[in-house]
Protein backbone atom coordinates (compact mmCIF):
# COMPACT_ATOMS: atom_id res chain seq x y z
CA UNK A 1 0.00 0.00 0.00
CA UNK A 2 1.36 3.72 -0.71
CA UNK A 3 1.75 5.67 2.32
CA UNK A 4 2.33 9.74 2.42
CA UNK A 5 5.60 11.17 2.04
CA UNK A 6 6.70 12.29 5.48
CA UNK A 7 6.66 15.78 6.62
CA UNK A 8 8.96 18.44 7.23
CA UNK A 9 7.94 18.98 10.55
CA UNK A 10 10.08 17.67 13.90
CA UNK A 11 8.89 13.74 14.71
CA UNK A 12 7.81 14.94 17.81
CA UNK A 13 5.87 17.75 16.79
CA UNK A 14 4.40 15.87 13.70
CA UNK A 15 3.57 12.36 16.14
CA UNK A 16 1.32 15.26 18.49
CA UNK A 17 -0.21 16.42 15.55
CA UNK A 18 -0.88 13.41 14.15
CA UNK A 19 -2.11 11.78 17.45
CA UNK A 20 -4.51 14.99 18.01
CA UNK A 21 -6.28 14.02 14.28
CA UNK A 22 -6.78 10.19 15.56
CA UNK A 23 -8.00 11.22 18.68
CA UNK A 24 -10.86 13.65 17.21
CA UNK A 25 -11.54 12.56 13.60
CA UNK A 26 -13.50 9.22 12.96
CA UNK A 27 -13.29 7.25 9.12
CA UNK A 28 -15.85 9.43 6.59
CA UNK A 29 -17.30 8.57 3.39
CA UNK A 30 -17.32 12.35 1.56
CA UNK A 31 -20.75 12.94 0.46
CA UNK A 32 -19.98 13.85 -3.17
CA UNK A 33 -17.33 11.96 -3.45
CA UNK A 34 -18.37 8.62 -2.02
CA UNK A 35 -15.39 6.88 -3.95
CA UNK A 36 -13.26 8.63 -0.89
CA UNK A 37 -12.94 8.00 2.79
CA UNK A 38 -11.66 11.26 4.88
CA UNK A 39 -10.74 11.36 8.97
CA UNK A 40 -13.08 14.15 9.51
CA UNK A 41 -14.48 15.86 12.92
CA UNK A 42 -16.36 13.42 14.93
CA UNK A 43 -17.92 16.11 16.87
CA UNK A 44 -17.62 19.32 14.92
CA UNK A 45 -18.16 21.60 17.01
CA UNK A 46 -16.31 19.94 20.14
CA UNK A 47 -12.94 20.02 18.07
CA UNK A 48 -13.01 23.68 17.15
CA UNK A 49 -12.58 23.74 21.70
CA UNK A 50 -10.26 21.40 21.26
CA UNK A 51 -7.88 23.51 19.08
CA UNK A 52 -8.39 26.44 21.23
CA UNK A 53 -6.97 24.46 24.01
CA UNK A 54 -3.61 23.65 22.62
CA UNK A 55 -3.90 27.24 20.90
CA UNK A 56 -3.65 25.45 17.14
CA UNK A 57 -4.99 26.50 14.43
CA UNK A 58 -8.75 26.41 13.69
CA UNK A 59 -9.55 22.87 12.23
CA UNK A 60 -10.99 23.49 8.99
CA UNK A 61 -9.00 20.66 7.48
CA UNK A 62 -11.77 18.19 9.78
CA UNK A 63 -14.16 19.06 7.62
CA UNK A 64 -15.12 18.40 3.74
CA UNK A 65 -15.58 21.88 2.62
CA UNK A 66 -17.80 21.72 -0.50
CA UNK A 67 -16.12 23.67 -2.44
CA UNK A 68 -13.11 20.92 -2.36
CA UNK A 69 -15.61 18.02 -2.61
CA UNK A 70 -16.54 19.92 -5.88
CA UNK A 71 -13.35 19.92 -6.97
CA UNK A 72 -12.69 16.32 -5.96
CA UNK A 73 -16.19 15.16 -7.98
CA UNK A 74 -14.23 17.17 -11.22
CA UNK A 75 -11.03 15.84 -10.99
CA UNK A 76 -12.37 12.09 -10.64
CA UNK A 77 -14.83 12.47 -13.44
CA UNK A 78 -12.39 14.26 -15.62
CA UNK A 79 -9.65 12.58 -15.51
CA UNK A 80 -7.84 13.52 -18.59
CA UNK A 81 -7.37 17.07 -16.96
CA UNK A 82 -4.86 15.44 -14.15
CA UNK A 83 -3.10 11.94 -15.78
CA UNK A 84 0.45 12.27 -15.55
CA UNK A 85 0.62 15.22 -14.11
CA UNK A 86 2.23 17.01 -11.04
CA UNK A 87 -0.50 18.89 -9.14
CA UNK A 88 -0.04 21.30 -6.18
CA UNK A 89 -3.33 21.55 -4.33
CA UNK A 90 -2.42 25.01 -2.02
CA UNK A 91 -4.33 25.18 1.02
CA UNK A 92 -5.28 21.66 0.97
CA UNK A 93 -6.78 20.86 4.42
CA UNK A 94 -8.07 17.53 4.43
CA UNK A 95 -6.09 16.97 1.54
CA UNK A 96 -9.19 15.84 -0.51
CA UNK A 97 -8.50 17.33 -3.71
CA UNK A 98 -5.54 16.19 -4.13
CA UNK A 99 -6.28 12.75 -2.93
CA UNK A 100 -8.94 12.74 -5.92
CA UNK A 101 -6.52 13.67 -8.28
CA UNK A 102 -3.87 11.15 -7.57
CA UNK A 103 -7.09 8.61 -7.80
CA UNK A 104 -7.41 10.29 -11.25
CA UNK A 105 -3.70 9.56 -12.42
CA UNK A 106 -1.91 12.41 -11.68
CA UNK A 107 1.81 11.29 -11.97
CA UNK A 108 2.68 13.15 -8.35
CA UNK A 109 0.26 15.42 -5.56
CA UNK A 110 1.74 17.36 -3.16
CA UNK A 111 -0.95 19.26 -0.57
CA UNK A 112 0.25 22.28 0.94
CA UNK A 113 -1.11 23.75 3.81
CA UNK A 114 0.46 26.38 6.72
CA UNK A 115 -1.39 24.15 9.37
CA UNK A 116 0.51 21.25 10.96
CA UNK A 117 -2.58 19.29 11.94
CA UNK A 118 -3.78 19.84 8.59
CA UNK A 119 -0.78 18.41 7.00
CA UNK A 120 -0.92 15.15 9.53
CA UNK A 121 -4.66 15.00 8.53
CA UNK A 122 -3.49 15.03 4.87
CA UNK A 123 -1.46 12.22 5.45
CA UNK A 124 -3.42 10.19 7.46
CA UNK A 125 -6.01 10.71 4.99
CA UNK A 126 -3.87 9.21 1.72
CA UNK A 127 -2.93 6.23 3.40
CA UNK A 128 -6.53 5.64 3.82
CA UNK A 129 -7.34 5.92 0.38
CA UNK A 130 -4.56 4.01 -1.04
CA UNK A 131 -2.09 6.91 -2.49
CA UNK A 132 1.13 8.38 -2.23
CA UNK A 133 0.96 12.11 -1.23
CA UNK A 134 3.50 14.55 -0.40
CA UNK A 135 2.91 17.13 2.21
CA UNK A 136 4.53 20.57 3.13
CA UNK A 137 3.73 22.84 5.83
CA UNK A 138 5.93 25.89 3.98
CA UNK A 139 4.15 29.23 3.17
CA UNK A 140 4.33 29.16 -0.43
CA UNK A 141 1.67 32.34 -1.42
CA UNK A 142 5.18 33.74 -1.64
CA UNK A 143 7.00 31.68 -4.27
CA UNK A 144 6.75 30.52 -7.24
CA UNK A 145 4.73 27.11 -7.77
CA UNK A 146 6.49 24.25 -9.73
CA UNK A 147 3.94 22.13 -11.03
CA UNK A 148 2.04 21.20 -13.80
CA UNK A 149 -1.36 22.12 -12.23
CA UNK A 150 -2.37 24.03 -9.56
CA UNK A 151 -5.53 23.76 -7.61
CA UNK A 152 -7.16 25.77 -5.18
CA UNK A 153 -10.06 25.86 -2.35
CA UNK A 154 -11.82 28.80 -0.67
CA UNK A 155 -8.69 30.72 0.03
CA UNK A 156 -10.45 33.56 0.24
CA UNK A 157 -12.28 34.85 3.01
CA UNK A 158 -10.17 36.84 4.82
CA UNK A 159 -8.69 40.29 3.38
CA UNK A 160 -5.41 40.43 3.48
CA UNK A 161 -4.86 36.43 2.63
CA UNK A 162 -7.13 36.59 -0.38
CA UNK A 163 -4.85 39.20 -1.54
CA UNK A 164 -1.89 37.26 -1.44
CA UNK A 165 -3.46 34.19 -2.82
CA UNK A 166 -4.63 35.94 -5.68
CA UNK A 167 -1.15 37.49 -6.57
CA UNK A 168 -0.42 34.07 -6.17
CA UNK A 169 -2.39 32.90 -8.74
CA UNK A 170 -1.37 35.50 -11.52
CA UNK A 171 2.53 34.25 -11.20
CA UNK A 172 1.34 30.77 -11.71
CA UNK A 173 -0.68 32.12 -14.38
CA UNK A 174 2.09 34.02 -16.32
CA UNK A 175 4.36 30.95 -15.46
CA UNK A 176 1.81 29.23 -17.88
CA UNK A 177 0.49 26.75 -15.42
CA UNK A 178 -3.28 25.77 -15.41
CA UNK A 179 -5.18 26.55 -12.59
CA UNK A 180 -8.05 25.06 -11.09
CA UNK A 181 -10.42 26.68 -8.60
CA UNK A 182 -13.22 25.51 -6.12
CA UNK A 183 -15.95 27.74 -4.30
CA UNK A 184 -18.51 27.84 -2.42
CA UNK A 185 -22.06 29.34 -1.89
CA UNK A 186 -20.30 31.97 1.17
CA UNK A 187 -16.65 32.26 -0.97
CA UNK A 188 -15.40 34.88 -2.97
CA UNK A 189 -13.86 34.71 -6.36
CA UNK A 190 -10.00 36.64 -7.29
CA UNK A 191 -10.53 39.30 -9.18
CA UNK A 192 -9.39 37.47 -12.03
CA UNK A 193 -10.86 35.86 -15.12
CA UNK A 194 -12.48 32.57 -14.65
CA UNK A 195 -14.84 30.57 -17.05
CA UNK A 196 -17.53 28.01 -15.37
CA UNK A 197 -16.26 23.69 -15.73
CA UNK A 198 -19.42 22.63 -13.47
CA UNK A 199 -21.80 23.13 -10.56
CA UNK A 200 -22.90 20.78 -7.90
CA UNK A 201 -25.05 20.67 -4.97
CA UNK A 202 -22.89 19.41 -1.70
CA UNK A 203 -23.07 19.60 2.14
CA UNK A 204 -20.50 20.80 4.31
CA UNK A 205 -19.37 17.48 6.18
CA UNK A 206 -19.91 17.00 8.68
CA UNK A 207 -22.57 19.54 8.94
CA UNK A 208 -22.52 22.57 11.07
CA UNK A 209 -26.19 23.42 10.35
CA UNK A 210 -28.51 20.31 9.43
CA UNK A 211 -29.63 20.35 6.15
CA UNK A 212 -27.50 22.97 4.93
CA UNK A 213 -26.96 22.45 1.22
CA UNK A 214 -24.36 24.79 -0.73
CA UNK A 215 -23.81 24.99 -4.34
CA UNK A 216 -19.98 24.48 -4.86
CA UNK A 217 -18.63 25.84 -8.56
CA UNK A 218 -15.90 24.55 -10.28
CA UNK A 219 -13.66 27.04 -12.51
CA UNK A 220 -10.78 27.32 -14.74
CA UNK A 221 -8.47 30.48 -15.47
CA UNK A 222 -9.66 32.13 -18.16
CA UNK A 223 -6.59 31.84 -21.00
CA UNK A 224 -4.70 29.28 -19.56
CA UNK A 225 -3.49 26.41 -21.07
């Protein structure tokens, strides 16, 4: 079985972090994305305390935003869009999207995410569905992304990050890479060009309101290749 790539964390800081996911996550089947098992919040409102007690970062990676089961549902029906290819999913959380796309055939995914417990959740998350992920915990909004596509989740709803992601997006963008993004009912878009690849009805999961269904949108840049 493939297992994720270890991570460039400390062993002891990466066994707490990974210890903290077991402890609060249980085995999920992603609504959308059936095909795919995540270790999501088993009481999702419980763990958000939980972070706040060992002053960590708020878990959004327990959780299977929609706008990244969206993106997951694309990848593994579109396959051709991913095979042999090296994708960078930035702010990856769970990891979900690019779990889907190594499922697809993407030749290597690497899920990037400032959050430690995100990164272990990543990881623990491949090995459950059978692939070989690579993880980094390195602010890369910075940098310039080496890959061969480049997906991306609701990055965007605070100021002064959505800024930075979407600066972000135009050097991958004159670099020539593809970009893929996923939203949400609540997101907001870059101010950049985008054209419309599909739109699907998904639940936040677990849910933090019952019943609550959002409309998650996949796009493309507009122009790129």
């Amino acid at each position: 079985m493939p297992i994720a790539a270890p991570s460039l964390a400390r062993p002891a800081d990466d066994a707490r972090s990974m210890r903290f996911v077991r402890d609060h996550t249980t085995p999920t089947a992603v609504a959308l994305v059936p095909e795919l098992s995540l270790h999501l919040a088993r009481q999702p409102f419980e763990i958000f305390q939980a972070a706040d007690d060992i002053k960590a970062e708020r878990p959004y990676w327990a959780f299977a935003w929609s706008g990244g089961q969206g993106l997951a549902r694309w990848l593994l029906d579109n396959p051709s869009a991913v095979a042999g290819k090296r994708v960078l999913d930035v702010g990856a959380g769970s990891g979900l999207a690019a779990i889907a796309a190594l499922k697809a055939g993407a030749r290597s995914g690497e899920a990037n995410d400032t959050d430690v417990h995100a990164a272990a959740a990543a990881r623990l998350n491949a090995t459950t569905n059978d692939v070989a992920l690579t993880t980094t915990t390195t602010d890369l909004l910075g940098a310039d992304p080496h890959c061969d596509l480049l997906i991306i989740g609701d990055l965007f709803y605070e100021p002064e990050l959505a800024a930075r992601v979407s600066t972000f997006l135009e050097r991958a963008a004159r670099r020539g890479i593809p970009i893929l993004f996923g939203d949400r009912s609540t997101a907001q878009r870059p101010p950049l060009t985008f054209e419309l690849l599909a739109e699907y009805e998904a639940p936040l999961t677990p849910d933090l309101q019952i019943d609550y269904i959002e409309t998650a949108r996949i796009w493309r840049l507009a122009g790129a290749p």
